[in-house]
C-alpha atoms as a PDB file:
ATOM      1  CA  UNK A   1      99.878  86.940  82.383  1.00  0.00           C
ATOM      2  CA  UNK A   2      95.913  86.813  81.734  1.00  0.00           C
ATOM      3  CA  UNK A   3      95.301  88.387  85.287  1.00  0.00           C
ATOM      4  CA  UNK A   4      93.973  92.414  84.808  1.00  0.00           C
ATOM      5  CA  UNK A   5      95.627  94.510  87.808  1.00  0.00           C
ATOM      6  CA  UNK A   6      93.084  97.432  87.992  1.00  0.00           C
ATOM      7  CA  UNK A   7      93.447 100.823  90.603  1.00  0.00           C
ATOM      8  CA  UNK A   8      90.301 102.037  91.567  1.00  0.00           C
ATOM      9  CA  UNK A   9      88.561 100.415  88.636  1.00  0.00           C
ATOM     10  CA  UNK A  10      90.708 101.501  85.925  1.00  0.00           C
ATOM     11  CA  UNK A  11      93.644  99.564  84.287  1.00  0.00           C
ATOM     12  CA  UNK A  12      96.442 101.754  84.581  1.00  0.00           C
ATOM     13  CA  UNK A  13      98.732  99.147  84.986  1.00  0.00           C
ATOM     14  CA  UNK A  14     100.660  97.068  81.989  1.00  0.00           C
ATOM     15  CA  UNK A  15     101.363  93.669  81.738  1.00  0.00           C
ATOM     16  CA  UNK A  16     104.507  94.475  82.283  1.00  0.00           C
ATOM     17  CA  UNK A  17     103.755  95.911  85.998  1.00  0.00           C
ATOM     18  CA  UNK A  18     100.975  93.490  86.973  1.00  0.00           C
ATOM     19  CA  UNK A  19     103.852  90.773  87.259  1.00  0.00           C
ATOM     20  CA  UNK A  20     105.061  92.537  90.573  1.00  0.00           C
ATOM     21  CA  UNK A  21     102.810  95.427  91.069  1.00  0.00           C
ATOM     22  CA  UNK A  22     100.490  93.728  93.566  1.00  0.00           C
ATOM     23  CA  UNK A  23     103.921  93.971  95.969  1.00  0.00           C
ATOM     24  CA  UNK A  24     105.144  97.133  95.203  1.00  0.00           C
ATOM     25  CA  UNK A  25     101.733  98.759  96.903  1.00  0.00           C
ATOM     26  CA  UNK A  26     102.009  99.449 100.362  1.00  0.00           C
ATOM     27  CA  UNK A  27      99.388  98.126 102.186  1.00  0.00           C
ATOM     28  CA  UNK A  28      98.941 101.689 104.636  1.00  0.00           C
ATOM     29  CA  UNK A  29      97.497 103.236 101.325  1.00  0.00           C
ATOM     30  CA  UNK A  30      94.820 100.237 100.347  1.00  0.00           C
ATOM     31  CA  UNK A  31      91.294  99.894 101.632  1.00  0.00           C
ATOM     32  CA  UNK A  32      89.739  96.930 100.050  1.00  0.00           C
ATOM     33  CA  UNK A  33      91.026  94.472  97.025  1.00  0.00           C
ATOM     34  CA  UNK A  34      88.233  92.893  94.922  1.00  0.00           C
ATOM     35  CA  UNK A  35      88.953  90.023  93.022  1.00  0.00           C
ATOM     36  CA  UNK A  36      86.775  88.710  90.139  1.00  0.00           C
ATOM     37  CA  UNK A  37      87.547  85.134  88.967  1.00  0.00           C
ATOM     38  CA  UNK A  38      86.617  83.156  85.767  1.00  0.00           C
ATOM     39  CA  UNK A  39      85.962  84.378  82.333  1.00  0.00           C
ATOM     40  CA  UNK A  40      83.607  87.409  83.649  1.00  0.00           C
ATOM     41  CA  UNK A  41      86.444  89.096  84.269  1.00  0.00           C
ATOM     42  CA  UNK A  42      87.132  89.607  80.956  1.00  0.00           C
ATOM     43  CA  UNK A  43      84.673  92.482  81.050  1.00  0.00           C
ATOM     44  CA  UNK A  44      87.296  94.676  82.386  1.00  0.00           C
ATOM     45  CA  UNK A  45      89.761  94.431  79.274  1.00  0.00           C
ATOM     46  CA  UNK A  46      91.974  91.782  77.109  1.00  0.00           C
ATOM     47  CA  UNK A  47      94.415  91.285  79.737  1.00  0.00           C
ATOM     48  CA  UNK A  48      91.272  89.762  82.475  1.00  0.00           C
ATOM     49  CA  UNK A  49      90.814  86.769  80.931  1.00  0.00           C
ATOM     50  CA  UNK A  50      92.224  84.856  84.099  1.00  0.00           C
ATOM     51  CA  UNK A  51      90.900  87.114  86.630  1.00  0.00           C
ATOM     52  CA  UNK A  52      90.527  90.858  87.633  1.00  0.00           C
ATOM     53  CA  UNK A  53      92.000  92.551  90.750  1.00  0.00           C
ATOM     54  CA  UNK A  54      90.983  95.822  91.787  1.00  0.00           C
ATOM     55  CA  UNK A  55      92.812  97.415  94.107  1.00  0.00           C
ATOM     56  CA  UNK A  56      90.647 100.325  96.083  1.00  0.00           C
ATOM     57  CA  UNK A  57      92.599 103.254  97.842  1.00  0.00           C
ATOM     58  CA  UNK A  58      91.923 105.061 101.131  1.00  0.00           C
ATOM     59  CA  UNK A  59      90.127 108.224 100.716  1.00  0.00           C
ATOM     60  CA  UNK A  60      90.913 110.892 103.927  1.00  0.00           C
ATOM     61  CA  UNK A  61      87.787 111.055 106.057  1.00  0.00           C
ATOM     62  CA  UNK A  62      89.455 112.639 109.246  1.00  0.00           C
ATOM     63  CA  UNK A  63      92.943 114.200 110.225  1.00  0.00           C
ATOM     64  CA  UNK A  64      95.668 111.891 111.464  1.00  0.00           C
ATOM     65  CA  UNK A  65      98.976 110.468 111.580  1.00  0.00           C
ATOM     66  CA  UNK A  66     100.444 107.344 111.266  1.00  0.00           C
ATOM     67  CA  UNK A  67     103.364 105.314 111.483  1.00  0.00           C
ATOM     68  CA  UNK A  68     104.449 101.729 111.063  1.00  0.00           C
ATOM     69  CA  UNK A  69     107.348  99.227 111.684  1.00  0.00           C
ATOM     70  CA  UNK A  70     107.939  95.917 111.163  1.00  0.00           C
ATOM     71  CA  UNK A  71     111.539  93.612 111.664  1.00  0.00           C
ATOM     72  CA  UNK A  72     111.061  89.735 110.807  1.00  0.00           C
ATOM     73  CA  UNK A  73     113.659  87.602 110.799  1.00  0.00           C
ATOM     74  CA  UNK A  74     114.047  83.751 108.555  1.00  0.00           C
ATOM     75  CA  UNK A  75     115.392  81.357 109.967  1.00  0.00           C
ATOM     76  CA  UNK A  76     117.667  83.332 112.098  1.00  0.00           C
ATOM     77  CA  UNK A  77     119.756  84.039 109.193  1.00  0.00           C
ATOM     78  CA  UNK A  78     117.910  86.878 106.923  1.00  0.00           C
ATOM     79  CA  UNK A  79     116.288  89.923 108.389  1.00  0.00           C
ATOM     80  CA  UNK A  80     113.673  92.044 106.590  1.00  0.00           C
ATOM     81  CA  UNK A  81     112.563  95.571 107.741  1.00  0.00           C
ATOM     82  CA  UNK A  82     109.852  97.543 106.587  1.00  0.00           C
ATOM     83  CA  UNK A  83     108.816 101.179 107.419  1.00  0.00           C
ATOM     84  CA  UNK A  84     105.585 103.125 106.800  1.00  0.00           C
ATOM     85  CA  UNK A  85     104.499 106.544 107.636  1.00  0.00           C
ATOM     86  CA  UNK A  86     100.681 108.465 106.687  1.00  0.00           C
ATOM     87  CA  UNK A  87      99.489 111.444 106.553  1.00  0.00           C
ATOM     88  CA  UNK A  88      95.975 112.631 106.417  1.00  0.00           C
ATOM     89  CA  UNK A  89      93.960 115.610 106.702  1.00  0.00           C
ATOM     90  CA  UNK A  90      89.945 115.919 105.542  1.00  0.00           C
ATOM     91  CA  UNK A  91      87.839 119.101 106.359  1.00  0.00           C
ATOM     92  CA  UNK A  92      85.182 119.362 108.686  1.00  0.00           C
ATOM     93  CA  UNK A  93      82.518 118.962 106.293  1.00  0.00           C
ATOM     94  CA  UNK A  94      84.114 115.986 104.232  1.00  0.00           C
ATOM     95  CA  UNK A  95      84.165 117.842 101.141  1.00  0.00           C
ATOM     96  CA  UNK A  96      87.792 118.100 100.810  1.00  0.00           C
ATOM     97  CA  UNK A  97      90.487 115.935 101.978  1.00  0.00           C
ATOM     98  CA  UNK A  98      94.174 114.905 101.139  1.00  0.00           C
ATOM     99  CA  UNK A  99      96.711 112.751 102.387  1.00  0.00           C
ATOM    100  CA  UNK A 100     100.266 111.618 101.682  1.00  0.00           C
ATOM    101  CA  UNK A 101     102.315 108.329 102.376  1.00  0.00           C
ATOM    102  CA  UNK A 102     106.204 106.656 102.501  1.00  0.00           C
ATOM    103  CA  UNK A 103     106.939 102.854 102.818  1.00  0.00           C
ATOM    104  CA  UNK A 104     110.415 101.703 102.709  1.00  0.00           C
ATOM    105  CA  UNK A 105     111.410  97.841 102.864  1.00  0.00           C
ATOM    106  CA  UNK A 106     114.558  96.023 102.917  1.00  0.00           C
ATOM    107  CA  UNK A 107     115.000  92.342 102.627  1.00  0.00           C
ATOM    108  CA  UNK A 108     118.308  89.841 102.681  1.00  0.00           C
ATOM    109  CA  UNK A 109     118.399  87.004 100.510  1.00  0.00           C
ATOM    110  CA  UNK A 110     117.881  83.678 102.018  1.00  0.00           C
ATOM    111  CA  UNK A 111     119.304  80.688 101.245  1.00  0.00           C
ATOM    112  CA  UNK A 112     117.881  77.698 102.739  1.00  0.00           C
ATOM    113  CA  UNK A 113     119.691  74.746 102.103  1.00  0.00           C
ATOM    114  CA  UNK A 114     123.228  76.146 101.650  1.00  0.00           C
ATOM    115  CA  UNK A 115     123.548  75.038  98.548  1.00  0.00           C
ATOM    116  CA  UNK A 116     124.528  78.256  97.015  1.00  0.00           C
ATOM    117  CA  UNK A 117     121.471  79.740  95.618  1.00  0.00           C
ATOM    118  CA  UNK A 118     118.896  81.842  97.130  1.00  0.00           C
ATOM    119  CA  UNK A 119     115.347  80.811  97.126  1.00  0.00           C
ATOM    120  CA  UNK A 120     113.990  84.742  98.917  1.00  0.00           C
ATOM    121  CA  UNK A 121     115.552  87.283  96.994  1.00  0.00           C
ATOM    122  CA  UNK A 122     116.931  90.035  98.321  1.00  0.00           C
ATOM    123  CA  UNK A 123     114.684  93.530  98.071  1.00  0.00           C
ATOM    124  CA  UNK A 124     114.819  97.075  98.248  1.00  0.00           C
ATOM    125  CA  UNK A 125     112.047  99.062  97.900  1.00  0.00           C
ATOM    126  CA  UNK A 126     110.979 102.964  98.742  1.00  0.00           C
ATOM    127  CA  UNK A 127     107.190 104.585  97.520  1.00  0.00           C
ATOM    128  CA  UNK A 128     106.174 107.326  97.956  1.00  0.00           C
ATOM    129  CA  UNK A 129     102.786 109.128  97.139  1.00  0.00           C
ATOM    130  CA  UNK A 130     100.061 111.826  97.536  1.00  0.00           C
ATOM    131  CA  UNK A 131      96.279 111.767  96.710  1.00  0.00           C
ATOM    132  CA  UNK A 132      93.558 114.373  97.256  1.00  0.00           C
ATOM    133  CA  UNK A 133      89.588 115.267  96.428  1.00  0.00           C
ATOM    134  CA  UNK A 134      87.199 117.713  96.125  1.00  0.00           C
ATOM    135  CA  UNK A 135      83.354 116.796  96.509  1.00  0.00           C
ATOM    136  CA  UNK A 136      82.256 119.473  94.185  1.00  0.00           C
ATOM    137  CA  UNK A 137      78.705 118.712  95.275  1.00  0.00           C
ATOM    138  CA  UNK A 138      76.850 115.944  96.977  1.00  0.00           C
ATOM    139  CA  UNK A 139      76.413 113.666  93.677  1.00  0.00           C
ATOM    140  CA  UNK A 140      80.570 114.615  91.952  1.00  0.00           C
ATOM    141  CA  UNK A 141      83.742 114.427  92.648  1.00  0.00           C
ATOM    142  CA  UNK A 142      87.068 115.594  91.352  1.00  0.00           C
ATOM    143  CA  UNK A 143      90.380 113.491  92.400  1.00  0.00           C
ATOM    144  CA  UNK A 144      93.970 113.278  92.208  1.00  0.00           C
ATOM    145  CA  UNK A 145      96.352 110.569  92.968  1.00  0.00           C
ATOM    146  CA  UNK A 146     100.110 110.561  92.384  1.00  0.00           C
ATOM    147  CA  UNK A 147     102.598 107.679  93.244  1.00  0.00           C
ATOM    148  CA  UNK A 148     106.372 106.405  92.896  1.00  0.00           C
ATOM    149  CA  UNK A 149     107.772 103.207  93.082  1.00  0.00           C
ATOM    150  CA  UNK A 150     111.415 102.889  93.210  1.00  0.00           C
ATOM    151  CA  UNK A 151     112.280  98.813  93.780  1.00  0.00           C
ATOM    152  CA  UNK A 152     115.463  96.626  92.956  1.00  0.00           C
ATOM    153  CA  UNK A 153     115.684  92.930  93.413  1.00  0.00           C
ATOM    154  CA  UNK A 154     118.675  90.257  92.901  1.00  0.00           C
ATOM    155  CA  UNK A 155     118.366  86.281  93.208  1.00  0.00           C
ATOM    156  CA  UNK A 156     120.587  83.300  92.302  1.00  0.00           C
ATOM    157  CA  UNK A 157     124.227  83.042  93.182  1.00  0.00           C
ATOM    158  CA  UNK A 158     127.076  85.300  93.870  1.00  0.00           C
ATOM    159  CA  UNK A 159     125.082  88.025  94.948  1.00  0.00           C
ATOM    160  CA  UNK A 160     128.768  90.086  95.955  1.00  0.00           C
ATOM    161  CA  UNK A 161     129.535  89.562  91.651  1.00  0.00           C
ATOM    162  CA  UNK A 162     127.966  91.431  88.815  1.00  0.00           C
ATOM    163  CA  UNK A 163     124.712  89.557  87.486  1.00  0.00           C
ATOM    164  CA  UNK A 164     126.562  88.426  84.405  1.00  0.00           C
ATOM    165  CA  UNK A 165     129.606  86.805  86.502  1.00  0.00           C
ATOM    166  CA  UNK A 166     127.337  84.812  88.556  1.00  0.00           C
ATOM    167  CA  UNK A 167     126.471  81.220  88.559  1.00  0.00           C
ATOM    168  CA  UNK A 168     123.374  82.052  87.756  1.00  0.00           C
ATOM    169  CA  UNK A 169     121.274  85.514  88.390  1.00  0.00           C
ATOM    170  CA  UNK A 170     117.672  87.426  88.632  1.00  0.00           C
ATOM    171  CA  UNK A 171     118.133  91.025  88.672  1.00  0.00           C
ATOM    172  CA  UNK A 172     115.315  93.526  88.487  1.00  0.00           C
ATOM    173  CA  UNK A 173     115.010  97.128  88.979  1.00  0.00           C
ATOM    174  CA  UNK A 174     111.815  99.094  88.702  1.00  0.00           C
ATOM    175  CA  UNK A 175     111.279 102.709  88.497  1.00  0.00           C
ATOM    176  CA  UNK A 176     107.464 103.891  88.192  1.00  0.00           C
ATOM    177  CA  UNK A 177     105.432 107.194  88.196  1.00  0.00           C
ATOM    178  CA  UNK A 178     101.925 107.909  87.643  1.00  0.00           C
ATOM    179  CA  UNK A 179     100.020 110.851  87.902  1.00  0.00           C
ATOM    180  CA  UNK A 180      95.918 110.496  87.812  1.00  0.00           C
ATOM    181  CA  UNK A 181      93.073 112.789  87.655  1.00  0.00           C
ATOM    182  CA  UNK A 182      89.478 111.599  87.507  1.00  0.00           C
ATOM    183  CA  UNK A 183      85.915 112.938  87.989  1.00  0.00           C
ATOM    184  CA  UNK A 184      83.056 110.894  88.861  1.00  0.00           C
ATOM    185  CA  UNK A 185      79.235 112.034  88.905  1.00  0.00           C
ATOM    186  CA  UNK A 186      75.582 110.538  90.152  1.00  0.00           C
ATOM    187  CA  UNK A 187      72.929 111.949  87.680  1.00  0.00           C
ATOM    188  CA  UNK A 188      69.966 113.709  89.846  1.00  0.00           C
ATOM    189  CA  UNK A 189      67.881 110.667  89.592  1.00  0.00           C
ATOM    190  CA  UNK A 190      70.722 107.992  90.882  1.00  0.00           C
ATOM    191  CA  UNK A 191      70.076 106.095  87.540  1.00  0.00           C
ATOM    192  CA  UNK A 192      73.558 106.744  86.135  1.00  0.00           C
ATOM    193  CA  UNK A 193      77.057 107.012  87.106  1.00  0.00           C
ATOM    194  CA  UNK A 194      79.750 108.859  84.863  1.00  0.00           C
ATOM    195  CA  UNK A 195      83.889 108.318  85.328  1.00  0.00           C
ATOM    196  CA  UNK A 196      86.262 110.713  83.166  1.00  0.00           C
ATOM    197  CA  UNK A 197      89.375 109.774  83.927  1.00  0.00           C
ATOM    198  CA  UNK A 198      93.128 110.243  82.950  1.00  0.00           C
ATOM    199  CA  UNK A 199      96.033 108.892  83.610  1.00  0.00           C
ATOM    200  CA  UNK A 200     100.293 109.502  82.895  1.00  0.00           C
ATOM    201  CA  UNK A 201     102.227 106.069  83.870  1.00  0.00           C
ATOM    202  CA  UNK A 202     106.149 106.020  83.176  1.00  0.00           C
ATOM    203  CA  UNK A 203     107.635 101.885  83.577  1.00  0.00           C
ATOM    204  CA  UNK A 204     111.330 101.714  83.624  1.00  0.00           C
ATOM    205  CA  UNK A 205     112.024  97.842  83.980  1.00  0.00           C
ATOM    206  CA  UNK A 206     116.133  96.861  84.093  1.00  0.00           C
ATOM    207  CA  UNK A 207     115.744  92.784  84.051  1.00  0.00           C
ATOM    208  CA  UNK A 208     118.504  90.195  84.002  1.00  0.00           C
END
């Protein structure tokens, strides 16, 4: 709760979607994470006090393709499945370059004593997103980034009832959009750097 998710340096995410939104990004569309500990943090915004993690994106350098599967199994009773797929194109002379990606992951609950109750929830999730730039010269650039996340999760007992029937339940169902454009610039002399940036983020969180 005092931890400050960033995206490429800026805080687009709420409290509200820090709690799960380090899981929720696939990791086919993430260069680098940079964590800041300690009161420093705090720097970034209110919500750092605990810490800062920035999360830095891939940025298309070359044409390409790629695609990703996973199946794990726990315990020989629960499987989980996950699915990722990239695509990437960049011009010859780097100026210009966009790319587009799809993860989907499944996940059964797990119970591992039998007593009932699940300690792995069970998970669906699907994201899907696009991002592109434009070096507008060799000291700016102009970029766009657009993402959805589209994730449900149920835990406790009774998972074939209706949350409220149950035993006892954790439900959650996440639906979330964002749309960014930013512009960055080097000043001739390399003394300063300037970031405009703007950003549209819609949260939908169901909980139970």
């Amino acid at each position: 709760g005092y931890s400050q998710v960033l995206l490429n340096s800026r805080p687009i995410f709420s409290g509200l979607m820090a709690v799960y939104g380090l899981e929720m990004i696939p990791s086919n569309m993430i260069e680098r994470v940079e964590v800041v500990r300690g009161g420093g943090s705090a720097l970034y915004g209110g919500n750092a006090i605990g810490g800062t993690v920035n999360i830095i994106t891939k940025e298309p350098h070359a044409t390409g393709f790629n695609w990703h599967s996973q199946v794990q199994n726990i315990a020989g009773e629960a499987w989980e499945q996950s699915h990722s797929l990239g695509i990437s194109l960049a011009s010859d002379d780097q100026k210009t370059g966009w790319q587009a990606f799809a993860f989907n992951r499944n996940r059964e609950a797990w119970d591992a004593n039998n007593d009932g109750f699940t300690e792995i929830t069970s998970l669906e999730n699907l994201s899907l997103g696009a991002s592109a730039f434009w070096k507008t010269n060799s000291r700016s650039k102009l970029s766009f980034d657009l993402y959805s996340i589209q994730e449900f999760r149920r835990g406790g007992s009774d998972l074939d009832l209706l949350p409220h029937q149950s035993r006892i339940a954790e439900q959650l169902e996440h639906q979330v959009h964002n749309l960014g454009l930013a512009w960055e610039a080097l000043s001739e002399d390399g003394k300063h750097f300037y970031s405009i940036y703007s950003s549209l983020l819609s949260t939908n969180r169901d909980s139970y």
